[in-house]
N, C-alpha and C. Protein backbone atom coordinates (compact mmCIF):
# COMPACT_ATOMS: atom_id res chain seq x y z
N UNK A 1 -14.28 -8.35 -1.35
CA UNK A 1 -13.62 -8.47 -0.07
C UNK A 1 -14.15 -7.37 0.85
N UNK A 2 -14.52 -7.45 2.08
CA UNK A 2 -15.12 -6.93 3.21
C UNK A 2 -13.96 -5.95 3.78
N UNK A 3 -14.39 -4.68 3.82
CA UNK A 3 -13.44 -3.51 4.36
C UNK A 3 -13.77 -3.34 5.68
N UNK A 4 -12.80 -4.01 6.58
CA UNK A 4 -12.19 -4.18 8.09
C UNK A 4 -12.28 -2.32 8.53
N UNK A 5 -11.69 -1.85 8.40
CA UNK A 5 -11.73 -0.06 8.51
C UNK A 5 -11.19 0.79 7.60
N UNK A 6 -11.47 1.64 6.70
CA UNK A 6 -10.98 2.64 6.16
C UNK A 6 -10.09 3.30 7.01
N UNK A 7 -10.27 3.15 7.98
CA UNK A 7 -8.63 4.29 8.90
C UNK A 7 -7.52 3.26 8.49
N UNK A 8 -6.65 4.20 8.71
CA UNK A 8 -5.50 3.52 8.31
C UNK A 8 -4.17 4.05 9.56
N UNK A 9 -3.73 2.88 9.74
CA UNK A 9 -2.47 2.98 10.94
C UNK A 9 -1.39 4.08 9.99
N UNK A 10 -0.74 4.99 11.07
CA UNK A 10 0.18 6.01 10.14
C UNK A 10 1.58 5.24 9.50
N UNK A 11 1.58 3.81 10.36
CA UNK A 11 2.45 3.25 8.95
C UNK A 11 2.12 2.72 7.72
N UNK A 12 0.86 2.19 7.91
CA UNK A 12 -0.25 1.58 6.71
C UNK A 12 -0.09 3.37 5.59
N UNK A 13 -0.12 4.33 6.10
CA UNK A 13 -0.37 5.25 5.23
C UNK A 13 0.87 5.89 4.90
N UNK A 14 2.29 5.89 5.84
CA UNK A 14 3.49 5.57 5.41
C UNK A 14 3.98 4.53 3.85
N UNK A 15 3.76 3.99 4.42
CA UNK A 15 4.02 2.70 3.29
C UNK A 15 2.75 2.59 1.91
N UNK A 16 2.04 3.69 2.35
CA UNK A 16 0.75 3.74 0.72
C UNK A 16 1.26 5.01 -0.19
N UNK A 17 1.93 5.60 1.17
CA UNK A 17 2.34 6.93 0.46
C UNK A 17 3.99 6.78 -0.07
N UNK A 18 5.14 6.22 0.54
CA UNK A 18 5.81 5.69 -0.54
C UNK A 18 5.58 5.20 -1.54
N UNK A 19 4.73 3.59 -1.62
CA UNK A 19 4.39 3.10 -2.92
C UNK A 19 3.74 4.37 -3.80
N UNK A 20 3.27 4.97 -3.75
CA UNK A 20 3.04 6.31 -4.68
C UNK A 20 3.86 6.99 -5.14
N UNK A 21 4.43 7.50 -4.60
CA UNK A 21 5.58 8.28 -4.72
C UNK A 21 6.50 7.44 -5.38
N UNK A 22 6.72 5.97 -5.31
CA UNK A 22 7.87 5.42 -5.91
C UNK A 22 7.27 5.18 -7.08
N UNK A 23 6.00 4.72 -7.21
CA UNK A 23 5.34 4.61 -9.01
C UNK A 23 5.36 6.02 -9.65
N UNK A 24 4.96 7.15 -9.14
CA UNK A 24 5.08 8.64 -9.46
C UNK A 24 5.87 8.74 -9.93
N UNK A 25 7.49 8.95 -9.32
CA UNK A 25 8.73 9.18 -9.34
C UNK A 25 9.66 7.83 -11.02
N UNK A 26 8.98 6.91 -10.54
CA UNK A 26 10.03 5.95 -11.75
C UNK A 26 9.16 5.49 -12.66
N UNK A 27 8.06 5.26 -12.34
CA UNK A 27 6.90 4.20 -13.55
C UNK A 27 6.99 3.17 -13.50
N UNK A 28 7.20 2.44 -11.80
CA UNK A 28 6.86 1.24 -11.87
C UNK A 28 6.97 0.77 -10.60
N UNK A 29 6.99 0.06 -9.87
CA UNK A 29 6.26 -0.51 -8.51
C UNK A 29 7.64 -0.62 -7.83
N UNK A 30 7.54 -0.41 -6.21
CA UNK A 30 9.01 -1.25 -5.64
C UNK A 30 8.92 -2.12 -5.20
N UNK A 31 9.71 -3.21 -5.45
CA UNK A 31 9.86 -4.13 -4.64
C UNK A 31 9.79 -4.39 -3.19
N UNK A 32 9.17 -5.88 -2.69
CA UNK A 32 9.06 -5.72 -0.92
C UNK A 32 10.51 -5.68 -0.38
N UNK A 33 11.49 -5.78 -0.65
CA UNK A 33 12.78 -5.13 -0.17
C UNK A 33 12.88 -4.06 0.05
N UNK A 34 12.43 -3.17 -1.13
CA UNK A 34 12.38 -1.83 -1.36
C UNK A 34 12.02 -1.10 -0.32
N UNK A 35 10.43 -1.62 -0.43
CA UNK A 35 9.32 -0.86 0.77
C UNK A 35 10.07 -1.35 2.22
N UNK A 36 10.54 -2.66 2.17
CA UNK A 36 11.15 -2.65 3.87
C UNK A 36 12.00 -1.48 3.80
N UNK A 37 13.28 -1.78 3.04
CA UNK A 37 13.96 -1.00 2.84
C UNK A 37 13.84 0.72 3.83
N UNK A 38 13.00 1.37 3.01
CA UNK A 38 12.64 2.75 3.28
C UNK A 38 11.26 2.49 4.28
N UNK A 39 10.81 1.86 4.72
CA UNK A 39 10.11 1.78 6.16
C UNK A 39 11.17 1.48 7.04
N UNK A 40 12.33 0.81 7.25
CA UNK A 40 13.07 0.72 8.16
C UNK A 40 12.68 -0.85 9.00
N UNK A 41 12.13 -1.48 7.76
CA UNK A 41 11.84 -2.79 8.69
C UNK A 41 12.66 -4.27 8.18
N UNK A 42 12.81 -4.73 8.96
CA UNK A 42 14.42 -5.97 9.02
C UNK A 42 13.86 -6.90 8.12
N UNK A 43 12.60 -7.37 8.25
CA UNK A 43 12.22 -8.57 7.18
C UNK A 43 10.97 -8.07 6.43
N UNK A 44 11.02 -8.57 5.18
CA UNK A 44 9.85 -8.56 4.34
C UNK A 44 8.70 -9.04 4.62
N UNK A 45 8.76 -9.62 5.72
CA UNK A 45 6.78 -10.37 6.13
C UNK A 45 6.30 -8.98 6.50
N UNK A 46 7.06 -8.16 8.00
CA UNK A 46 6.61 -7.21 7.90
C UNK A 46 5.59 -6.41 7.27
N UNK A 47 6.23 -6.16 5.98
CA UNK A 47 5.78 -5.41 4.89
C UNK A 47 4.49 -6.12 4.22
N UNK A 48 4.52 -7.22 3.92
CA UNK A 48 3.95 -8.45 3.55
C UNK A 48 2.19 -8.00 4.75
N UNK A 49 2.82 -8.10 5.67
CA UNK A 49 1.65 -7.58 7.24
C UNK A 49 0.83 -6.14 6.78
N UNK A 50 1.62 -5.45 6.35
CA UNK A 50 1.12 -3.96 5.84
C UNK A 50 0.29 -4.34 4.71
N UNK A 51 0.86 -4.55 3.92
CA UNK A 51 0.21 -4.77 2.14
C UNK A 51 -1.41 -5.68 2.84
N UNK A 52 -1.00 -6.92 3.30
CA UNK A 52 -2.32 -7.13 3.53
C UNK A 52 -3.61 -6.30 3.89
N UNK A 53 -2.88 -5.69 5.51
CA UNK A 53 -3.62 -5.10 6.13
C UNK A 53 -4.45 -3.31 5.10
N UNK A 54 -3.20 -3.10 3.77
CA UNK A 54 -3.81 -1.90 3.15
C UNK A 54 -4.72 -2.98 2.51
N UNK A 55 -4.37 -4.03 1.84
CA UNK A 55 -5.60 -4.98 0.50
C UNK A 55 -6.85 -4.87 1.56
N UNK A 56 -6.77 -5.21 2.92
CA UNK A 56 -8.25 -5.35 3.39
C UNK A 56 -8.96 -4.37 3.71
N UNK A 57 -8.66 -3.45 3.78
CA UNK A 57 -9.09 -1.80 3.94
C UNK A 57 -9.60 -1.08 2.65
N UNK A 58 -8.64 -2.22 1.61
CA UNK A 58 -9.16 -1.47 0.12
C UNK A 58 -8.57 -0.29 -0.72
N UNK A 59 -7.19 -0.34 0.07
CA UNK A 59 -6.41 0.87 -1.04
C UNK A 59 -5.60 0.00 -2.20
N UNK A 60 -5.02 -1.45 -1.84
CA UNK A 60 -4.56 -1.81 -2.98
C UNK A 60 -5.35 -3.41 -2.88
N UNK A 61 -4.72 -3.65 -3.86
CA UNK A 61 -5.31 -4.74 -4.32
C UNK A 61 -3.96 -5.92 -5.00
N UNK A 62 -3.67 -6.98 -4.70
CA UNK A 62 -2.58 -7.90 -5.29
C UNK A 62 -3.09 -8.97 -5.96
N UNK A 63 -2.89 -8.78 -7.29
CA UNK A 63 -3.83 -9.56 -7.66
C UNK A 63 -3.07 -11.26 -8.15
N UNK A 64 -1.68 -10.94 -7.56
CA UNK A 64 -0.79 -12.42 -7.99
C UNK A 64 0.27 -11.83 -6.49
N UNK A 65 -0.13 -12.49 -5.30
CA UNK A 65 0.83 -12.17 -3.92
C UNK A 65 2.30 -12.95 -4.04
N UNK A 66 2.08 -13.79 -4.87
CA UNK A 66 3.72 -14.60 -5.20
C UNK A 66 4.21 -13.61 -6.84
N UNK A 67 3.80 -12.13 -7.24
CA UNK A 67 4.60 -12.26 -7.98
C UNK A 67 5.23 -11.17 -7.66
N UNK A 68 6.33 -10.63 -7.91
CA UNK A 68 7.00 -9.03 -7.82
C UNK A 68 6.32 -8.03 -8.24
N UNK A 69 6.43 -7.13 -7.70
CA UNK A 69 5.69 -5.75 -7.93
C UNK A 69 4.52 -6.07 -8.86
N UNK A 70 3.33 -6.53 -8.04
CA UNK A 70 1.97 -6.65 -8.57
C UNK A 70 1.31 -6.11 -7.77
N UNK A 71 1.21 -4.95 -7.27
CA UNK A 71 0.15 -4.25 -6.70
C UNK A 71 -0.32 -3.33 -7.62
N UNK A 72 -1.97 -3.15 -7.27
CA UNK A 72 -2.72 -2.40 -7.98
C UNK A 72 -3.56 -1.43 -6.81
N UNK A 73 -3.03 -0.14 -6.64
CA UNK A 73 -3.45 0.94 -6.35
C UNK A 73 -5.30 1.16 -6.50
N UNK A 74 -5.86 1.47 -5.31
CA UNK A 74 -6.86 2.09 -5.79
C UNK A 74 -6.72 3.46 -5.88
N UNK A 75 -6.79 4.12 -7.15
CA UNK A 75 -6.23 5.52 -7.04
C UNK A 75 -7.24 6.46 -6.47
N UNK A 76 -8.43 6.19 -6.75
CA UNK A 76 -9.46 7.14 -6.14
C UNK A 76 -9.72 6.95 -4.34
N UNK A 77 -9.86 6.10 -4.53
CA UNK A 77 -9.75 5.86 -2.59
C UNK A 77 -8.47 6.57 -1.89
N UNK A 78 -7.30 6.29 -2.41
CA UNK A 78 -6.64 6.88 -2.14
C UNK A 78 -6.78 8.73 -2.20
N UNK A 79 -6.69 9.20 -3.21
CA UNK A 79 -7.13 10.52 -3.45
C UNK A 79 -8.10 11.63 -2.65
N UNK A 80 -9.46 10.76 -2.47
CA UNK A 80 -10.16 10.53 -1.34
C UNK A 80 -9.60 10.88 0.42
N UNK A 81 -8.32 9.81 0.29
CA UNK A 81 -8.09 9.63 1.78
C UNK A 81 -6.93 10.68 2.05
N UNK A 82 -6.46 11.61 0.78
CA UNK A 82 -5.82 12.61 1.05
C UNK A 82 -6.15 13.81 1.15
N UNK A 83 -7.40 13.91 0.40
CA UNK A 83 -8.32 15.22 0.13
C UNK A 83 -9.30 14.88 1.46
N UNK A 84 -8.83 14.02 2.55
CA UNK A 84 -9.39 14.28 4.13
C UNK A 84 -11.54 13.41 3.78
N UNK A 85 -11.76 12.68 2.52
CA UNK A 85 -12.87 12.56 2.40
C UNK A 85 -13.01 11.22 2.94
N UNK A 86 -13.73 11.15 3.24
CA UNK A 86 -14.08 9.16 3.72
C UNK A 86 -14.41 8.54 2.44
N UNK A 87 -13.58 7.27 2.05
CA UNK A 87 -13.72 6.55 0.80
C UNK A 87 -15.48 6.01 0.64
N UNK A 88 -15.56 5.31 -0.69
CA UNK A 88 -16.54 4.39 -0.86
C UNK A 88 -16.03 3.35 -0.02
């Protein structure tokens, strides 16, 4: 899949940096309720809008979009995009 921009909107990196923190914190993924939830947004497409927009940039990856908490983190890109480095 073709990476649209490595920048990332500060809610795109809002919502990458919860999902971290919530796998960190419990050992296991939150739900798109969840993530609306603590973004502060009324419906789940929303969120649904984000997740895409991180899958095409290349921090996560969904590899079943109809199932619950199936996202797969790229952990090094990420790591990367905190340590201020420009990803692969």
């Amino acid at each position: 899949m073709p990476i649209a921009s490595p920048d990332l909107t500060g809610r795109q990196e809002e919502l990458l940096d919860y999902i971290v923190e919530y796998i960190t914190e419990k050992d296991c993924q939150p739900s798109y309720r969840q993530m609306a939830g603590a973004m502060g947004i009324k419906n789940v497409n929303g969120v649904v809008c984000h997740l895409d927009a991180l899958e095409l940039k290349g921090f996560l990856k969904r590899p079943d979009k109809h199932t619950a908490r199936s996202l797969a983190i790229d952990w090094d890109r990420y790591q990367a995009k905190k340590k201020g480095r420009k990803s692969k």
